[in-house]
Structure formats: C-alpha cells, structure tokens
C-alpha atoms as a PDB file:
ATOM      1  CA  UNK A   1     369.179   4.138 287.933  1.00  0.00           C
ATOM      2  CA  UNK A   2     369.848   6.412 284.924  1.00  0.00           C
ATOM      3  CA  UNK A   3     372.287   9.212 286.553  1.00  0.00           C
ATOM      4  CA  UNK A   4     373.542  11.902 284.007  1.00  0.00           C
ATOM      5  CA  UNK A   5     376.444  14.029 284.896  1.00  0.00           C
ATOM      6  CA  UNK A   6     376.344  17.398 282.802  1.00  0.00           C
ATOM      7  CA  UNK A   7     379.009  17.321 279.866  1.00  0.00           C
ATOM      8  CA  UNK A   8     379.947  20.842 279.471  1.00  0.00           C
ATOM      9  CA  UNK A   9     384.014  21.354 279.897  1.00  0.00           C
ATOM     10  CA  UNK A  10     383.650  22.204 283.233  1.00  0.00           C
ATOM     11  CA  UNK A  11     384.809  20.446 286.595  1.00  0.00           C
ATOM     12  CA  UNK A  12     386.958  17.277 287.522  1.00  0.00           C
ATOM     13  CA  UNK A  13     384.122  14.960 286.516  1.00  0.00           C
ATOM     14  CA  UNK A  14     386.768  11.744 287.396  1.00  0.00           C
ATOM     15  CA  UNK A  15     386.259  11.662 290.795  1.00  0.00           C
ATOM     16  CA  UNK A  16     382.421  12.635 290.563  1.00  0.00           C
ATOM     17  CA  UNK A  17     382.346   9.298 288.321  1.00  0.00           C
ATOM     18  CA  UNK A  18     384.104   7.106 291.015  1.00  0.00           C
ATOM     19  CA  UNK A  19     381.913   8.471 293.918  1.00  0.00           C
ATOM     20  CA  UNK A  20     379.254   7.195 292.596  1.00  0.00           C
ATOM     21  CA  UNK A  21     381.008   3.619 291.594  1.00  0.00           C
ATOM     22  CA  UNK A  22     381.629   3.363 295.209  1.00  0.00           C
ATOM     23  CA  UNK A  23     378.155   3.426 295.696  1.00  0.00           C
ATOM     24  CA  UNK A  24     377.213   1.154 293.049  1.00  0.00           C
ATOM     25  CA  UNK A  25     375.914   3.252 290.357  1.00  0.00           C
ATOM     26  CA  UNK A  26     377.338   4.034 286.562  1.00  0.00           C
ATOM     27  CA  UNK A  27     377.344   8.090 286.283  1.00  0.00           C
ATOM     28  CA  UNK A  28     377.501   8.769 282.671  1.00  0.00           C
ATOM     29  CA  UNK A  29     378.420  12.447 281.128  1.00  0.00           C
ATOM     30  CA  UNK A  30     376.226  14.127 278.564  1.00  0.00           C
ATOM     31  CA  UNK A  31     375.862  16.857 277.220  1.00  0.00           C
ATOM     32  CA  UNK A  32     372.917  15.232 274.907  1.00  0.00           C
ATOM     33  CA  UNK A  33     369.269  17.297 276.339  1.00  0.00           C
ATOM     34  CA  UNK A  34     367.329  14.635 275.135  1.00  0.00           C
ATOM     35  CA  UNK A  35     369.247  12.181 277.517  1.00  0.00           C
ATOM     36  CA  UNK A  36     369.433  14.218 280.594  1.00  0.00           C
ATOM     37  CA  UNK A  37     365.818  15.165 280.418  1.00  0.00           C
ATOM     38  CA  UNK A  38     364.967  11.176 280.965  1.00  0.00           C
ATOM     39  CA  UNK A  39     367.593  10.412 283.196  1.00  0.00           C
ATOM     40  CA  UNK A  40     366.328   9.902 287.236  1.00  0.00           C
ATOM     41  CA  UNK A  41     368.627  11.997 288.417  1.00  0.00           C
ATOM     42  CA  UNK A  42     371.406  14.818 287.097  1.00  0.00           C
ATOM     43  CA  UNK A  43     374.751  16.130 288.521  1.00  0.00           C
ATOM     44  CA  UNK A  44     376.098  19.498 287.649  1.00  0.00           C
ATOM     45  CA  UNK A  45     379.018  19.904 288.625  1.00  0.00           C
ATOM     46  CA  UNK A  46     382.177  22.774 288.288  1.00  0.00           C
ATOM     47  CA  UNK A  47     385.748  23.581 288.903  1.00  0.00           C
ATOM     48  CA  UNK A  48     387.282  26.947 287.136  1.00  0.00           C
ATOM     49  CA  UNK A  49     386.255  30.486 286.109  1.00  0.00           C
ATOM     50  CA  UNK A  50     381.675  31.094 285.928  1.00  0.00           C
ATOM     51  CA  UNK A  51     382.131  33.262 283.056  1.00  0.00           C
ATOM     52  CA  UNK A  52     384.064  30.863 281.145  1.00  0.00           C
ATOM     53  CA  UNK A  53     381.784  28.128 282.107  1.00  0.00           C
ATOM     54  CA  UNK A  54     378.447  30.134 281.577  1.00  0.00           C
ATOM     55  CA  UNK A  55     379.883  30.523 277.956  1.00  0.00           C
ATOM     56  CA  UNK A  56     380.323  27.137 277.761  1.00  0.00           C
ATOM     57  CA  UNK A  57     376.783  26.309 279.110  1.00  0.00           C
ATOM     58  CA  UNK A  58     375.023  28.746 276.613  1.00  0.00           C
ATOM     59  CA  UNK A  59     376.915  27.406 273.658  1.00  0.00           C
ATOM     60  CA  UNK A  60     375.236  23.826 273.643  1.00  0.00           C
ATOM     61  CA  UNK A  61     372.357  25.104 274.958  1.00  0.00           C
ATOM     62  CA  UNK A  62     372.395  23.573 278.728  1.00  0.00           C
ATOM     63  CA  UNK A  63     371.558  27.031 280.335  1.00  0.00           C
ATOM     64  CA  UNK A  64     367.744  26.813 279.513  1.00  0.00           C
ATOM     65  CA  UNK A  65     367.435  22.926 279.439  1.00  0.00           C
ATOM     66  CA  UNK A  66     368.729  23.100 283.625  1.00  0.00           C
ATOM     67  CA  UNK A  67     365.984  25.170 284.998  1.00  0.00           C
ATOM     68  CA  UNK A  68     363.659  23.040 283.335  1.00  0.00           C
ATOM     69  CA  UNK A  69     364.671  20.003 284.808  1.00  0.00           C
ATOM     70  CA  UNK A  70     361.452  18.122 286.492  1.00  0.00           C
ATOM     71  CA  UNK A  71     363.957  15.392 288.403  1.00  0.00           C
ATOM     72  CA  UNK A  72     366.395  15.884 291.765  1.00  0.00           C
ATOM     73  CA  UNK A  73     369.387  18.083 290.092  1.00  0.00           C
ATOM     74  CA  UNK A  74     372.388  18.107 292.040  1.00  0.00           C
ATOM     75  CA  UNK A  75     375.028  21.467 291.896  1.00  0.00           C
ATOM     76  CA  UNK A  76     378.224  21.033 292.991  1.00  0.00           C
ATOM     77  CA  UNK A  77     380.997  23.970 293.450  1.00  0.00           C
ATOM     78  CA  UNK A  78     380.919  25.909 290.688  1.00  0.00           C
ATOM     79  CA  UNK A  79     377.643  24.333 289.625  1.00  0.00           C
ATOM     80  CA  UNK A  80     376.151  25.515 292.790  1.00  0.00           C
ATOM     81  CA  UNK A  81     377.346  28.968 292.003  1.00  0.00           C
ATOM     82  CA  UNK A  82     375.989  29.221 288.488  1.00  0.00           C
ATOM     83  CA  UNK A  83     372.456  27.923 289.481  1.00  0.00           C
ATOM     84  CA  UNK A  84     372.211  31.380 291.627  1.00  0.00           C
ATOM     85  CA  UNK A  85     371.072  34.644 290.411  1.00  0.00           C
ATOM     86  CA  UNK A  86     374.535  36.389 289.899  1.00  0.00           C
ATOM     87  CA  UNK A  87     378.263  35.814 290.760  1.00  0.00           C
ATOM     88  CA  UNK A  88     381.095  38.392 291.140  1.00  0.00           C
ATOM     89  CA  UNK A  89     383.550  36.038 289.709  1.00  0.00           C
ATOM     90  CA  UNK A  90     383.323  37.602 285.582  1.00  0.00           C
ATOM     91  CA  UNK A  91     380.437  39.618 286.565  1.00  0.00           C
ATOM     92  CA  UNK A  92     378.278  36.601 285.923  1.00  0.00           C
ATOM     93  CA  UNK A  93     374.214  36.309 285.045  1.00  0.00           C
ATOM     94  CA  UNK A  94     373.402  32.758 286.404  1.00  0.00           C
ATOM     95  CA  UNK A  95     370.450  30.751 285.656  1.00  0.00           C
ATOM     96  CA  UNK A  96     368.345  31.836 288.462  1.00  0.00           C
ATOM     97  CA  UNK A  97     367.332  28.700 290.045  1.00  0.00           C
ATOM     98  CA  UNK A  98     368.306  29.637 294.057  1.00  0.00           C
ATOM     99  CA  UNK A  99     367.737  33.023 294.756  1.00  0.00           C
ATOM    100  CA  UNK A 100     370.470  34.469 295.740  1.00  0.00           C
ATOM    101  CA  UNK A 101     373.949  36.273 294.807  1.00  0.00           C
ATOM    102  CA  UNK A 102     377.958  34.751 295.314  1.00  0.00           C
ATOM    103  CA  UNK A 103     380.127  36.861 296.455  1.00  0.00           C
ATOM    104  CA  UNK A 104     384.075  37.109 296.748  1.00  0.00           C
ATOM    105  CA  UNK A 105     385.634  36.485 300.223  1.00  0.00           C
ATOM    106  CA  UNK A 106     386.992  39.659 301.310  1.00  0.00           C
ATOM    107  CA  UNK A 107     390.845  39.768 301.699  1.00  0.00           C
ATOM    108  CA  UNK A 108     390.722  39.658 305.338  1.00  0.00           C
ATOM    109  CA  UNK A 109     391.367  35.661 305.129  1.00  0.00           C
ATOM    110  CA  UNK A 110     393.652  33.738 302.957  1.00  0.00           C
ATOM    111  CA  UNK A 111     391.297  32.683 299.165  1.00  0.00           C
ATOM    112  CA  UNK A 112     390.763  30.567 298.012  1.00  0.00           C
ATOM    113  CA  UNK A 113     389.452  28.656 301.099  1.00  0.00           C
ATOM    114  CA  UNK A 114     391.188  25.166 301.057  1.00  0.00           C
ATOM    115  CA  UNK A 115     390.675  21.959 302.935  1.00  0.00           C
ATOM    116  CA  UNK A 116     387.908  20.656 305.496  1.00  0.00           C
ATOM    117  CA  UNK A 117     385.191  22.948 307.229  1.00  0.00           C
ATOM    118  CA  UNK A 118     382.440  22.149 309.424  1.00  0.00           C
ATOM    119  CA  UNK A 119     378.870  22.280 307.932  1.00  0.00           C
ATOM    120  CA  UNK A 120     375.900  23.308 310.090  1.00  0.00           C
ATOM    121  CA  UNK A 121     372.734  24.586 310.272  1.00  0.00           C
ATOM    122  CA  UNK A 122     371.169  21.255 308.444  1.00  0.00           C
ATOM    123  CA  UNK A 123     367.872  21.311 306.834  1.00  0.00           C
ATOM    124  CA  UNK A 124     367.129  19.064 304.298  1.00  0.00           C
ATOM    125  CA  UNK A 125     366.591  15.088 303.629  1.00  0.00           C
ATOM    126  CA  UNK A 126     369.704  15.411 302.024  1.00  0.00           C
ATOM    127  CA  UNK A 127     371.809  15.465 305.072  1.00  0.00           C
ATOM    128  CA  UNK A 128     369.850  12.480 306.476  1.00  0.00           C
ATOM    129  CA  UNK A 129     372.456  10.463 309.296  1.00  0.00           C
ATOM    130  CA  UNK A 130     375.487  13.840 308.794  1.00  0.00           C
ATOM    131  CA  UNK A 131     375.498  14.955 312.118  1.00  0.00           C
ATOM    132  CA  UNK A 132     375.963  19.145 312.623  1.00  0.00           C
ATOM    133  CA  UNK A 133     379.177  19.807 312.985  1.00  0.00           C
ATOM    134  CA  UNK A 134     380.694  17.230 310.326  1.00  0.00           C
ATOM    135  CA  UNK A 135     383.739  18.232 308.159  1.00  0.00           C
ATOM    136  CA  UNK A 136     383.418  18.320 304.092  1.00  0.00           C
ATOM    137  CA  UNK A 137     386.187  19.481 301.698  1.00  0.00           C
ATOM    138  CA  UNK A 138     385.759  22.858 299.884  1.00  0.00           C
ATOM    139  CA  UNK A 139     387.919  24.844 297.464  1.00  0.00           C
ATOM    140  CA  UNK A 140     386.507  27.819 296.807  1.00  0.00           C
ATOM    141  CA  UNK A 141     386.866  31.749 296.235  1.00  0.00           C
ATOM    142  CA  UNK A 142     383.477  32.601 295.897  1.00  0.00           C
ATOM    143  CA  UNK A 143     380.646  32.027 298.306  1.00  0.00           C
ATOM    144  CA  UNK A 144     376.505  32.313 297.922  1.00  0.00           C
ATOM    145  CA  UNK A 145     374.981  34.456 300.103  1.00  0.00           C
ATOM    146  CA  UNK A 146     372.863  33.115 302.777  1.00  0.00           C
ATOM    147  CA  UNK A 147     368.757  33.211 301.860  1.00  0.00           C
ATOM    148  CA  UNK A 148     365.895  31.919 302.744  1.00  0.00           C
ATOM    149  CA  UNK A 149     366.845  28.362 300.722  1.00  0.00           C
ATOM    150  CA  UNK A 150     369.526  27.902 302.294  1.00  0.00           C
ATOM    151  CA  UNK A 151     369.732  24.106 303.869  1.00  0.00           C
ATOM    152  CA  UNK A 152     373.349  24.726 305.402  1.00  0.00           C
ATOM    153  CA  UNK A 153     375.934  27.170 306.792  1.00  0.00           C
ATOM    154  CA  UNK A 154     379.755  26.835 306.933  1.00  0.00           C
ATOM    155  CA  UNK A 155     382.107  29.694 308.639  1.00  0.00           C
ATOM    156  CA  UNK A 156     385.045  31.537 306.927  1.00  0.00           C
ATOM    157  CA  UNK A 157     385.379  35.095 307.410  1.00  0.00           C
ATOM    158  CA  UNK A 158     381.504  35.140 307.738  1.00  0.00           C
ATOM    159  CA  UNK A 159     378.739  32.483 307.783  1.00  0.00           C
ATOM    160  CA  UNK A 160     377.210  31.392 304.466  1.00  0.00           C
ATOM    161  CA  UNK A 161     375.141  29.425 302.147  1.00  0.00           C
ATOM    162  CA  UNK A 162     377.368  25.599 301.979  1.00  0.00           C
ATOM    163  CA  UNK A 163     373.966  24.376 300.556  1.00  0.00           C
ATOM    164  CA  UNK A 164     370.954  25.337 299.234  1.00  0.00           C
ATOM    165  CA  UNK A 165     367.635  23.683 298.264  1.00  0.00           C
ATOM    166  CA  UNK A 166     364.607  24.515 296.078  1.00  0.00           C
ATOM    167  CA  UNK A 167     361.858  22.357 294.661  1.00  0.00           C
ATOM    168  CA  UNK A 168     363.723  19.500 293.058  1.00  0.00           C
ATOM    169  CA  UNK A 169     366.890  21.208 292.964  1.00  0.00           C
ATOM    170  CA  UNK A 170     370.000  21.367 295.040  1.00  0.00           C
ATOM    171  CA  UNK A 171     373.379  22.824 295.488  1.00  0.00           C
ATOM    172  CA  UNK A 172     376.652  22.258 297.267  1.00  0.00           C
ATOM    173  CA  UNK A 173     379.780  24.025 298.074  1.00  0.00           C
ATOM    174  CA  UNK A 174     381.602  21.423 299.037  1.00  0.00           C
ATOM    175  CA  UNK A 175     382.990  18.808 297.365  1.00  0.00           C
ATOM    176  CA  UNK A 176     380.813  15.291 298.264  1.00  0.00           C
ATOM    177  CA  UNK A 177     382.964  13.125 295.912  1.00  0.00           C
ATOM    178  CA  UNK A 178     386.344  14.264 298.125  1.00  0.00           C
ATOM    179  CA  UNK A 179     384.396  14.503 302.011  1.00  0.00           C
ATOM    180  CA  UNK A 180     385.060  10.920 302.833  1.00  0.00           C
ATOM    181  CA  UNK A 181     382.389   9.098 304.017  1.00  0.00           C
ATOM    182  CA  UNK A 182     380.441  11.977 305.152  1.00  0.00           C
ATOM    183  CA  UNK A 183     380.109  13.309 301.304  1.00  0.00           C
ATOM    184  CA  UNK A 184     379.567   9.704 300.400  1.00  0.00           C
ATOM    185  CA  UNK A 185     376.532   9.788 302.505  1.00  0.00           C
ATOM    186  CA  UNK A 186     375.527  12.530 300.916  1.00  0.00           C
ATOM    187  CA  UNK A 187     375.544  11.335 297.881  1.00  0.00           C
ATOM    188  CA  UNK A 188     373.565   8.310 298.870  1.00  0.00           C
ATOM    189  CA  UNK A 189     371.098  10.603 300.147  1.00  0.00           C
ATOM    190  CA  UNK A 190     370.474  12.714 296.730  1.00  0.00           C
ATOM    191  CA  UNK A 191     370.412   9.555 295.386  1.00  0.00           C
ATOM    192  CA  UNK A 192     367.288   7.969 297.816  1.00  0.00           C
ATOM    193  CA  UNK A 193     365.156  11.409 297.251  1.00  0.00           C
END
C-alpha cells in the first residue's frame, strides 16, 4: 500500500511513522503533490500553532491540493483542526473540508487538555471493534465544534467533535499513534476503508 504522510513542518511525524510499522506498512513523508495524489491513502497530521502551520501549508501549495484529494485522507490533531472552516487559535481560515469552527476551551478547566479521555458517540467504519467508552490520548487547546459530521464526542468542560467524517475524508483529535492498542485499531481501520 502506497501511504503518504503530508511533509509540511508540522507535527511529530516519528511516532506517526512507527504506528504504522507496527502494523506492517512503510508511511513515507512528502510534500511532493504529484506523489500524494497517487498514493492509496494520506495522513495529515499536526502538533503546534494553525496559523503558523496554515502558512506553512500555503507556501508549497498543500492547502488546495488537500481538498482535492479523491482517496481516504486522514487528519490528526492539528490536522483535524485545519481541515475545518475556521480556528480561534491565530484567527485561522482553514481549508473547509468539515464544516464546522474550533474553538478555545474556556478557562474554567485546566488547557491544554492532557492525557486519556473517553470517546463516544461512535459512528463511522472507522471505529470498527473500539467499543464506546474506550480511552485515546489527546493534547489539545482547541476543540471543533460539534456538527452534523461529527462521528465522535469526548467530554471536557463541554462535549465535542473528537472525530469527524465527510466523503473520503476524516479527522481526529486524538492522537491514534499514542492510544495503545485502541488507536492502533484505528489505524488499521482507516487503513481497511
């Protein structure tokens, strides 16, 4: 299977890289939209700021190739975040592809939101044998708003979107390559659509 991570400065793409050697599959970065366009699947992941990153992402040119992606496309974190309609975090325009809006956590609880949180609320093929109610491991500050594609809830301060799904596309909060084998099933999931 030809599995393209996205190449653009943004995320811990390490452990991404030997999630998927776990499973038995070579995740290669690229930033290259030739490449990505054929591979069978994509990852887009993202740890830091979404301005910063967005910047980053319109500079080679990745902002327009990712909506036009025909294959499954997997968001994680930030990548999640950026594939909505508009984040808080820099005042942020975002590609659009869930529609939606991430918002701040408000300062009644302690942000970022660190360690393991139960998911819920599960909707998709891509939770195939998770059970409700199963932990995965978020860091986060920001949150997407819960919509009508949203394929699962998490609690903290309020309930919202810990994944979201539309057409071939799909996005996570969490972190899959650091949720034991619960985010390793996950994985092996995106990778049997």
């Amino acid at each position: 299977m030809d599995l393209k991570i996205v190449n653009y400065g943004a995320g811990n793409i390490k452990s991404i890289q030997f999630a998927f050697q776990r499973l038995g599959y070579n995740a290669v970065l690229s930033d290259i939209s030739d490449e990505i366009i054929k591979a069978d699947k994509v990852i887009f992941p993202g740890v830091g700021e979404a301005s910063s990153a967005m910047k980053m992402l319109k500079k080679s040119g990745l902002d327009s190739l990712i909506p036009q992606l025909k294959q499954p496309v997997l968001g994680i974190c930030l990548g999640m975040q950026l594939m909505c309609n508009h984040t808080e975090e820099g005042d942020t325009k975002g590609l659009g592809i869930f529609d939606t809006n991430v918002k701040r956590f408000s300062n009644r609880v302690k942000v970022p939101q660190m360690g393991w949180n139960t998911v819920k609320n599960l909707k998709s093929g891509l939770f195939n044998n998770i059970i409700e109610g199963d932990y995965m491991y978020l860091v986060h500050s920001y949150y997407a708003e819960h919509c009508n594609e949203t394929i699962a809830t998490s609690d903290y301060d309020i309930e919202y979107a810990s994944a979201l799904e539309h057409d071939n596309f799909f996005g996570v909060q969490f972190h899959p390559e650091k949720s034991g084998r619960t985010g390793e099933r996950l994985l092996k999931n995106f990778l049997e659509l």
